[in-house]
N, C-alpha and C. Protein backbone atom coordinates (compact mmCIF):
# COMPACT_ATOMS: atom_id res chain seq x y z
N UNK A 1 7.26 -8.41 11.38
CA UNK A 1 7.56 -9.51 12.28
C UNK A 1 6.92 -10.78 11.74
N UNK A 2 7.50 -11.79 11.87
CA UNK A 2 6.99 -12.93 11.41
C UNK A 2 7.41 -14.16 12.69
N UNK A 3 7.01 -15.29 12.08
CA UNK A 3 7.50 -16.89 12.88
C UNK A 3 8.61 -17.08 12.44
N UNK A 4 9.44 -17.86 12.74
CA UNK A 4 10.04 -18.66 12.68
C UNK A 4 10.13 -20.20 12.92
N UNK A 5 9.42 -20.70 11.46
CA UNK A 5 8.48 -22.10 11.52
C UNK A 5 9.87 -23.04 11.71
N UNK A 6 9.45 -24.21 12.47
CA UNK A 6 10.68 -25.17 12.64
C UNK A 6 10.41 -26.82 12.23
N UNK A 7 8.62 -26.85 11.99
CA UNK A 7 7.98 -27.95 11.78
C UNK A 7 6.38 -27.46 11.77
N UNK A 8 5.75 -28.27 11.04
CA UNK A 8 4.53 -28.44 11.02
C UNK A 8 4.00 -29.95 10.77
N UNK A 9 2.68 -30.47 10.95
CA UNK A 9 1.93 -31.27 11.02
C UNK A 9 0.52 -31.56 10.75
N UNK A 10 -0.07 -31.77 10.36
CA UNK A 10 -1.91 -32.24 10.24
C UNK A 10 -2.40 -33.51 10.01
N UNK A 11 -3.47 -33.42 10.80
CA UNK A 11 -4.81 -34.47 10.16
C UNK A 11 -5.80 -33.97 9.69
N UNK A 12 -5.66 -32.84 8.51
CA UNK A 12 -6.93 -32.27 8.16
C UNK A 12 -7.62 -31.34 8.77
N UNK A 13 -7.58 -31.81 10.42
CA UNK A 13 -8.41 -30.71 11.00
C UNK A 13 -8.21 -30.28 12.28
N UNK A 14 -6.75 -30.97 12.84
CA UNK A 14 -5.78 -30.74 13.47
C UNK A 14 -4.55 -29.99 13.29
N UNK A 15 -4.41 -28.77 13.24
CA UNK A 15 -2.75 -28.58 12.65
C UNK A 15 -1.44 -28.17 13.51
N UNK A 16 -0.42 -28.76 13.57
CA UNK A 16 0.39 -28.37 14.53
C UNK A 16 1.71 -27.18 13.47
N UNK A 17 1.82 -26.28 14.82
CA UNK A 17 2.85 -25.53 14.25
C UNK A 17 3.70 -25.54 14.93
N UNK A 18 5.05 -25.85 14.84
CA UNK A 18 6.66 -25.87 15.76
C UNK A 18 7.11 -24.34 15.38
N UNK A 19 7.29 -23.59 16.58
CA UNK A 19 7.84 -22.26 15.96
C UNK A 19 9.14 -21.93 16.98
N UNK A 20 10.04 -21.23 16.63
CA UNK A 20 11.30 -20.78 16.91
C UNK A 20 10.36 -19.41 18.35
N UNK A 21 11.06 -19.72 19.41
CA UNK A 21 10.75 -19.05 20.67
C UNK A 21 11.83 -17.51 20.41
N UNK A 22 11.57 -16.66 20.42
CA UNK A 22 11.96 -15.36 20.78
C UNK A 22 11.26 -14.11 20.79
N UNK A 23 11.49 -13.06 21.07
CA UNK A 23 10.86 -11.78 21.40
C UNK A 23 10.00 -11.89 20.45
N UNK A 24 10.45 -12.10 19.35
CA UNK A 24 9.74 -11.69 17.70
C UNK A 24 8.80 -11.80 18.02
N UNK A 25 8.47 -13.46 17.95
CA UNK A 25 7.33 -14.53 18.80
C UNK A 25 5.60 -13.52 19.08
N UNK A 26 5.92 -12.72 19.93
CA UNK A 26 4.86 -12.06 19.98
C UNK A 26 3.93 -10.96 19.43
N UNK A 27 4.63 -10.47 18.82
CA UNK A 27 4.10 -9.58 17.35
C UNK A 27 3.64 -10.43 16.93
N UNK A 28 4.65 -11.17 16.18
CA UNK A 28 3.96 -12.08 15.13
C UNK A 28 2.53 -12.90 15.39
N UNK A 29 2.64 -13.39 16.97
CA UNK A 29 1.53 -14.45 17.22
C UNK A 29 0.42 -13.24 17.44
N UNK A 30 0.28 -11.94 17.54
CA UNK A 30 -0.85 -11.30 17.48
C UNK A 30 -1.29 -11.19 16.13
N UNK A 31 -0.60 -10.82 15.29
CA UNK A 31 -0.79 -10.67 13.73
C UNK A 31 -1.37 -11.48 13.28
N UNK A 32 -0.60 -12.85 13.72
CA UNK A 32 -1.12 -14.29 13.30
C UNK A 32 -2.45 -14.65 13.69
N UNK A 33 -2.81 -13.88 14.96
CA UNK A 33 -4.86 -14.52 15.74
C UNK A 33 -5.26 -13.47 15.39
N UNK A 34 -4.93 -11.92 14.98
CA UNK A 34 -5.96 -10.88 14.13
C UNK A 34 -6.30 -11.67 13.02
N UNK A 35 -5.37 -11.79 12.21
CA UNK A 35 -5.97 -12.72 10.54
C UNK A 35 -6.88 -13.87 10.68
N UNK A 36 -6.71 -14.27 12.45
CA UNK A 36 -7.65 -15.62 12.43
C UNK A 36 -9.24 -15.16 13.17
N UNK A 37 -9.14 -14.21 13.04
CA UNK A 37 -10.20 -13.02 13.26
C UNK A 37 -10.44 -13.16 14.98
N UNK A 38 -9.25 -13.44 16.22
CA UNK A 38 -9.18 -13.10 17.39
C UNK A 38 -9.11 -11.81 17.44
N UNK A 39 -9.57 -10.92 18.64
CA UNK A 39 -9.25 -9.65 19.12
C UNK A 39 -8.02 -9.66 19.47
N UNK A 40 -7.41 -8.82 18.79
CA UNK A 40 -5.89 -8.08 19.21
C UNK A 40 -5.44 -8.34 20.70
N UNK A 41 -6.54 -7.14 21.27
CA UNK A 41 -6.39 -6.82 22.55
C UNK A 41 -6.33 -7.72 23.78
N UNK A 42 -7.31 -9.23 23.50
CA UNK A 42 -7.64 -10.13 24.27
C UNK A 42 -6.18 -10.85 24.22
N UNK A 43 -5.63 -11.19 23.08
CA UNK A 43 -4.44 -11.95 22.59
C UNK A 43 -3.24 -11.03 23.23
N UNK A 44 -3.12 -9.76 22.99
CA UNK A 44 -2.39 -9.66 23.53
C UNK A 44 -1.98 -9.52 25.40
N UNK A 45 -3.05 -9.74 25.86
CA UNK A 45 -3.29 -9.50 27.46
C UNK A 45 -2.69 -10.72 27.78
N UNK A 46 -2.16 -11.60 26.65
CA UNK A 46 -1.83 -12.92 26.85
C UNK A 46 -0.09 -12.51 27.68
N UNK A 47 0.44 -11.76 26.90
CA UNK A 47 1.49 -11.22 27.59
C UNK A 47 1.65 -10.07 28.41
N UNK A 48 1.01 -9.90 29.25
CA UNK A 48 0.67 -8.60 30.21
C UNK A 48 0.36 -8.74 31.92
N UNK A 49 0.95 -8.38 32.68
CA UNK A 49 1.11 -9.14 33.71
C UNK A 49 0.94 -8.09 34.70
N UNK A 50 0.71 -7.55 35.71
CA UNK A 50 0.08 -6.91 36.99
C UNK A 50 0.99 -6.67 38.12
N UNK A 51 1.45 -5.47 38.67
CA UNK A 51 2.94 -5.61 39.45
C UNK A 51 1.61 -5.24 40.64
N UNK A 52 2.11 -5.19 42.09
CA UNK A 52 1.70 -5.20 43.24
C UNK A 52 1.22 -3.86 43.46
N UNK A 53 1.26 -2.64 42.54
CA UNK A 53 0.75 -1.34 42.76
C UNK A 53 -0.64 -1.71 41.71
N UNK A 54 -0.68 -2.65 40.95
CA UNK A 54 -2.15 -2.36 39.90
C UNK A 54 -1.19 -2.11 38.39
N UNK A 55 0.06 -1.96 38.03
CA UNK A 55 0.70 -1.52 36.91
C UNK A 55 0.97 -2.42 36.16
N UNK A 56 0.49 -2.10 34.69
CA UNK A 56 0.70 -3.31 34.26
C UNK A 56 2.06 -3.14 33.40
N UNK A 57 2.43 -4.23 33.17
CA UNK A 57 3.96 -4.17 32.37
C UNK A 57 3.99 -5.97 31.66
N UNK A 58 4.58 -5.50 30.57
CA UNK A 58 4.90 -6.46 29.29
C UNK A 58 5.93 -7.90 30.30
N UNK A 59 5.42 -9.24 29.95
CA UNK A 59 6.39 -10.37 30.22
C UNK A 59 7.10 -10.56 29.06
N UNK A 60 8.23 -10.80 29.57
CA UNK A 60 9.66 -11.63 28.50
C UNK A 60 9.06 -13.14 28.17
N UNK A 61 9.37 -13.26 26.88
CA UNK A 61 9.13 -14.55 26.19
C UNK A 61 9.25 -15.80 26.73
N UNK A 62 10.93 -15.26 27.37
CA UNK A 62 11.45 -16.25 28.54
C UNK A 62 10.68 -16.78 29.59
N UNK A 63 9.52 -15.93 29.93
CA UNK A 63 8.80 -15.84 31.29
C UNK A 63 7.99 -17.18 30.82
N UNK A 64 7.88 -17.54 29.62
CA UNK A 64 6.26 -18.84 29.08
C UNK A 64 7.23 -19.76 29.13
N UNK A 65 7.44 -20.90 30.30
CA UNK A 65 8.23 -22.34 29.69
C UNK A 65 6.82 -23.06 30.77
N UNK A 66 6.98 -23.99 29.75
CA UNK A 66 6.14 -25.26 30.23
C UNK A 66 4.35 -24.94 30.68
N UNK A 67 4.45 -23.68 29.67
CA UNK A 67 2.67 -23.07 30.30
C UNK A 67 1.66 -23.17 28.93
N UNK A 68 0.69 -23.34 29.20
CA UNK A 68 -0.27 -23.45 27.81
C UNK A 68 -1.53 -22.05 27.66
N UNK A 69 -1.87 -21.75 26.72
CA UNK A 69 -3.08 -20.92 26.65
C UNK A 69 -3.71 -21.34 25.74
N UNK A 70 -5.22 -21.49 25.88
CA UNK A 70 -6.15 -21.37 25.00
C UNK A 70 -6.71 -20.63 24.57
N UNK A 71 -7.15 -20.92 23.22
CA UNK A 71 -8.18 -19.20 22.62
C UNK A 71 -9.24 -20.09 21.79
N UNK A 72 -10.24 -19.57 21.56
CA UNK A 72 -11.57 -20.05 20.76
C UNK A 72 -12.25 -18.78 20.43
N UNK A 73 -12.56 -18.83 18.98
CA UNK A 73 -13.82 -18.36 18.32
C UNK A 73 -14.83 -18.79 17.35
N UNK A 74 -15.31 -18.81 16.50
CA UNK A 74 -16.54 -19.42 15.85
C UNK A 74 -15.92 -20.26 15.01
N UNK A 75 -14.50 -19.50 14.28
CA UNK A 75 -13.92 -20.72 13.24
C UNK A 75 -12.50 -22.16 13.87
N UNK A 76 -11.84 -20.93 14.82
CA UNK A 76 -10.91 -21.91 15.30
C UNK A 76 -10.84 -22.13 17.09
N UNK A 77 -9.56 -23.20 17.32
CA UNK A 77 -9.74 -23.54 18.69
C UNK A 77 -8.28 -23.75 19.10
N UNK A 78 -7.67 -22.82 19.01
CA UNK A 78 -6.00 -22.88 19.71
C UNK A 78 -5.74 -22.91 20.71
N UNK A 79 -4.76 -24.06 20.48
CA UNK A 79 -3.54 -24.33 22.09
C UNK A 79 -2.31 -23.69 21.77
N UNK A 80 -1.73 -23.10 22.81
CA UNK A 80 -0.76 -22.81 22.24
C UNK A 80 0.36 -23.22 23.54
N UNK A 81 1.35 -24.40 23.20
CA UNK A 81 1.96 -24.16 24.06
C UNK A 81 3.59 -23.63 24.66
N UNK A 82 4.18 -23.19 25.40
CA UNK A 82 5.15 -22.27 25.51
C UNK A 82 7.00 -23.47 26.07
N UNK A 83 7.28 -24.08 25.56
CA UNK A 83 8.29 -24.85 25.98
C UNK A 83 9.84 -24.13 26.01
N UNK A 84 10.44 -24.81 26.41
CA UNK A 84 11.86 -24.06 26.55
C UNK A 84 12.80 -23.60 25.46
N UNK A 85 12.45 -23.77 24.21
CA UNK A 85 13.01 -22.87 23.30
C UNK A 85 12.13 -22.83 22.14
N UNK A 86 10.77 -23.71 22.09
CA UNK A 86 10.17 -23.11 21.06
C UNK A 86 8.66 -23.11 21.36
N UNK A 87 7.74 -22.53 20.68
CA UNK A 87 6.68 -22.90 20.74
C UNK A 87 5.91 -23.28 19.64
N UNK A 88 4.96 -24.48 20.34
CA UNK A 88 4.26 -25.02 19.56
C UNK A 88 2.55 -24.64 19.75
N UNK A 89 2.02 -24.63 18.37
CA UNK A 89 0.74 -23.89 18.35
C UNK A 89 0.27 -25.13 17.51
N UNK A 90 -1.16 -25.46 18.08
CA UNK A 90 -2.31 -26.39 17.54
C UNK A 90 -3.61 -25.86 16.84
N UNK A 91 -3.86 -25.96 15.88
CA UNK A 91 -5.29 -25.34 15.71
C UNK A 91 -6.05 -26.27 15.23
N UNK A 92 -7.88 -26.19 15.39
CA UNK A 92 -8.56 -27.20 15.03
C UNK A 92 -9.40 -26.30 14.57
N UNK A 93 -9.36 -26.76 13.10
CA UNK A 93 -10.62 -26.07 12.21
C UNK A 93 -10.55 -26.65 10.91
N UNK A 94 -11.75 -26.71 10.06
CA UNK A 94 -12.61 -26.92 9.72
C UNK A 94 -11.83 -25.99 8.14
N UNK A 95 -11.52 -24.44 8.42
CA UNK A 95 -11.35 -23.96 7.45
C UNK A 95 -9.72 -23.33 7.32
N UNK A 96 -8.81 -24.40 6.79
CA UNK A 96 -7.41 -24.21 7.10
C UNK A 96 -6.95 -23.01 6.06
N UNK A 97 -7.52 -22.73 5.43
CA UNK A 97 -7.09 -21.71 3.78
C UNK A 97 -6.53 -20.55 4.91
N UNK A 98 -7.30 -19.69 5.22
CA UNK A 98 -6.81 -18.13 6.20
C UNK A 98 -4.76 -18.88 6.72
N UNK A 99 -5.24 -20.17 7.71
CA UNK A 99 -4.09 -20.53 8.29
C UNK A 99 -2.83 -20.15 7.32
N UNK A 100 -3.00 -21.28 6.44
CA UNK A 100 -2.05 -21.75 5.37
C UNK A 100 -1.63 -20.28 4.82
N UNK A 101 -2.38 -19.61 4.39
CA UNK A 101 -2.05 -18.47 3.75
C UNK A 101 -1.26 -17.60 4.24
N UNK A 102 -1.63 -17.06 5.81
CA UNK A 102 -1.13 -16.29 6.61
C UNK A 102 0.86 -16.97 7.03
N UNK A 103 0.89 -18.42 7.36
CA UNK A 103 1.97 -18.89 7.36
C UNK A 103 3.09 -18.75 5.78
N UNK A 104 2.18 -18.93 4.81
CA UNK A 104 2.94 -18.86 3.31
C UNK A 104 3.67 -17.84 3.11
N UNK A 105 2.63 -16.56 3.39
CA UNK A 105 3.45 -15.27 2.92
C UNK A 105 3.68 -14.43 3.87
N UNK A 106 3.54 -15.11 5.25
CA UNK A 106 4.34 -14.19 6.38
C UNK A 106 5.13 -14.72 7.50
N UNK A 107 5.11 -16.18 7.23
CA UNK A 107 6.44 -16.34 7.93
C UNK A 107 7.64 -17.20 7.22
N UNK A 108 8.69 -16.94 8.15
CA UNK A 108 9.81 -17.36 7.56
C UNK A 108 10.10 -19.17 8.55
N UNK A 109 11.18 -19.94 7.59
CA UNK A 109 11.16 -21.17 8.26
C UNK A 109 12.58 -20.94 8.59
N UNK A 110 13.50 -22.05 9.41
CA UNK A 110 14.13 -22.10 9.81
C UNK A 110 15.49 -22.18 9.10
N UNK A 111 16.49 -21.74 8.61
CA UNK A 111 17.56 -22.36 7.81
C UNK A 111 18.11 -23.03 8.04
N UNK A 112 18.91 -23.19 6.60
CA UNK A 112 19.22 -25.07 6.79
C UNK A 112 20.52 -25.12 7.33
N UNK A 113 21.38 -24.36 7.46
CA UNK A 113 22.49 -24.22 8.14
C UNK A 113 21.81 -24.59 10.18
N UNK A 114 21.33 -23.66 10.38
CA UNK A 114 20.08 -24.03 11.60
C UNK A 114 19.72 -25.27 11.75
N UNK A 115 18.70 -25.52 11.19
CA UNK A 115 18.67 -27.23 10.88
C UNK A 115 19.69 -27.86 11.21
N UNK A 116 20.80 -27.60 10.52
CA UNK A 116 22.35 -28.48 10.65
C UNK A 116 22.70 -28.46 11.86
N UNK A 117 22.67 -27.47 12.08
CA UNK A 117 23.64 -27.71 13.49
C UNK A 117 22.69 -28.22 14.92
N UNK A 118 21.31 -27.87 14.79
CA UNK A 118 20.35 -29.02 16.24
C UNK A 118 20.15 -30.30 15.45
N UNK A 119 20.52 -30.74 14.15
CA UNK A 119 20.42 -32.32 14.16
C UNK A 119 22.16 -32.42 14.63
N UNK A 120 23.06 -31.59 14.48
CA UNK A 120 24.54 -32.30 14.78
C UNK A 120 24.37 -31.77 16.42
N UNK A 121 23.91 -31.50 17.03
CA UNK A 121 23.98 -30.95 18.40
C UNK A 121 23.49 -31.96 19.38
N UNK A 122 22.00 -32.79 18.62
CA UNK A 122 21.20 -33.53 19.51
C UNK A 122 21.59 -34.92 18.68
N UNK A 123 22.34 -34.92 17.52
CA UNK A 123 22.93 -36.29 17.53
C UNK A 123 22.34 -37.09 16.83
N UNK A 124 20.86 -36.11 15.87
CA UNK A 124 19.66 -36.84 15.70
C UNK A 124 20.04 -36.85 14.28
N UNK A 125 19.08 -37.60 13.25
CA UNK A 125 19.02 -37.37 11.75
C UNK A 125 17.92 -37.48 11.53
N UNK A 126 17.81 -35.60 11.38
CA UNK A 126 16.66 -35.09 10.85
C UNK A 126 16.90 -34.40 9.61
N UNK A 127 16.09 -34.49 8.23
CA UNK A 127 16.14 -34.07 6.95
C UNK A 127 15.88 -33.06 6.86
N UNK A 128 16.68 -31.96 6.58
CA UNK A 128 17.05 -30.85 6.28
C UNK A 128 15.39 -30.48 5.47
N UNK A 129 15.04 -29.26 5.19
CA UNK A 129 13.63 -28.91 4.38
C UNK A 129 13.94 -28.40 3.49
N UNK A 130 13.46 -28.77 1.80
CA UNK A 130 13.90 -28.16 0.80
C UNK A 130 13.46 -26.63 0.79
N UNK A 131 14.43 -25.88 0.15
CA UNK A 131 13.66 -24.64 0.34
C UNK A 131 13.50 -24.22 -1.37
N UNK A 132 11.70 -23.46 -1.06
CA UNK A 132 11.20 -23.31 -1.98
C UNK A 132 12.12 -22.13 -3.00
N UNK A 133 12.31 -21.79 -3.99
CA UNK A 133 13.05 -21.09 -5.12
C UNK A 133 12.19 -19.98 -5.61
N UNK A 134 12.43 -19.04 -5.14
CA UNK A 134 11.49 -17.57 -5.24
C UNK A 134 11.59 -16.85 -6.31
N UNK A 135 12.80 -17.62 -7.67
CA UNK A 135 12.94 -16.93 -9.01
C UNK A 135 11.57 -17.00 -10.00
């Protein structure tokens, strides 16, 4: 499981990540805060929700619009927030290498056909992302 990156951003010690919203989404974002040395278990309680007998049962992706969570440990300090078709994740640290790395060789970005069609949809002109050549 991976992201589905749609944009990114920094000031060094700010970094924003635009990611493609679906089921995937949550594998991946546990995988993604184990490597950032979060507990699994804490991260994942992020999606786990409490029915009226005490039972707990898994929320749909769908269920996060317009909600935020925070997480902190010694190296980083994530927001993460949940909007109506994608989510965007912030991190503030000091030591971006783990980040960068973990995004390089485990997630995927958006295609450019993709691309094409939400800049012809929203009318906008946004520049397509070169994609890197894996020969």
């Amino acid at each position: 499981m991976s992201f589905i990156l749609t944009g990114t951003d920094n000031n060094g010690f700010r970094h924003r990540y635009s990611i493609k919203k679906d089921e995937k989404f949550k594998k991946a974002f546990l995988k993604f805060m184990g490597d950032l040395e979060f507990d699994k278990q804490d991260i994942n309680e992020t999606f786990l929700s409490e029915d009226e007998k005490g039972c707990l049962f898994v929320l749909d992706i769908k269920e996060f619009e317009d909600c935020i969570r925070y997480y902190e440990n010694k190296k980083y300090g994530v927001d993460v927030f949940f909007g109506k078709s994608k989510v965007i994740i912030v991190i503030r640290t000091k030591t971006r290498k783990p980040v960068v790395s973990h995004l390089e060789n485990k997630a995927g970005w958006l295609k450019p056909l993709e691309a094409k069609k939400i800049r012809e949809s929203k009318k906008i002109n946004v520049p397509l992302q070169k994609i890197k050549n894996n020969k």
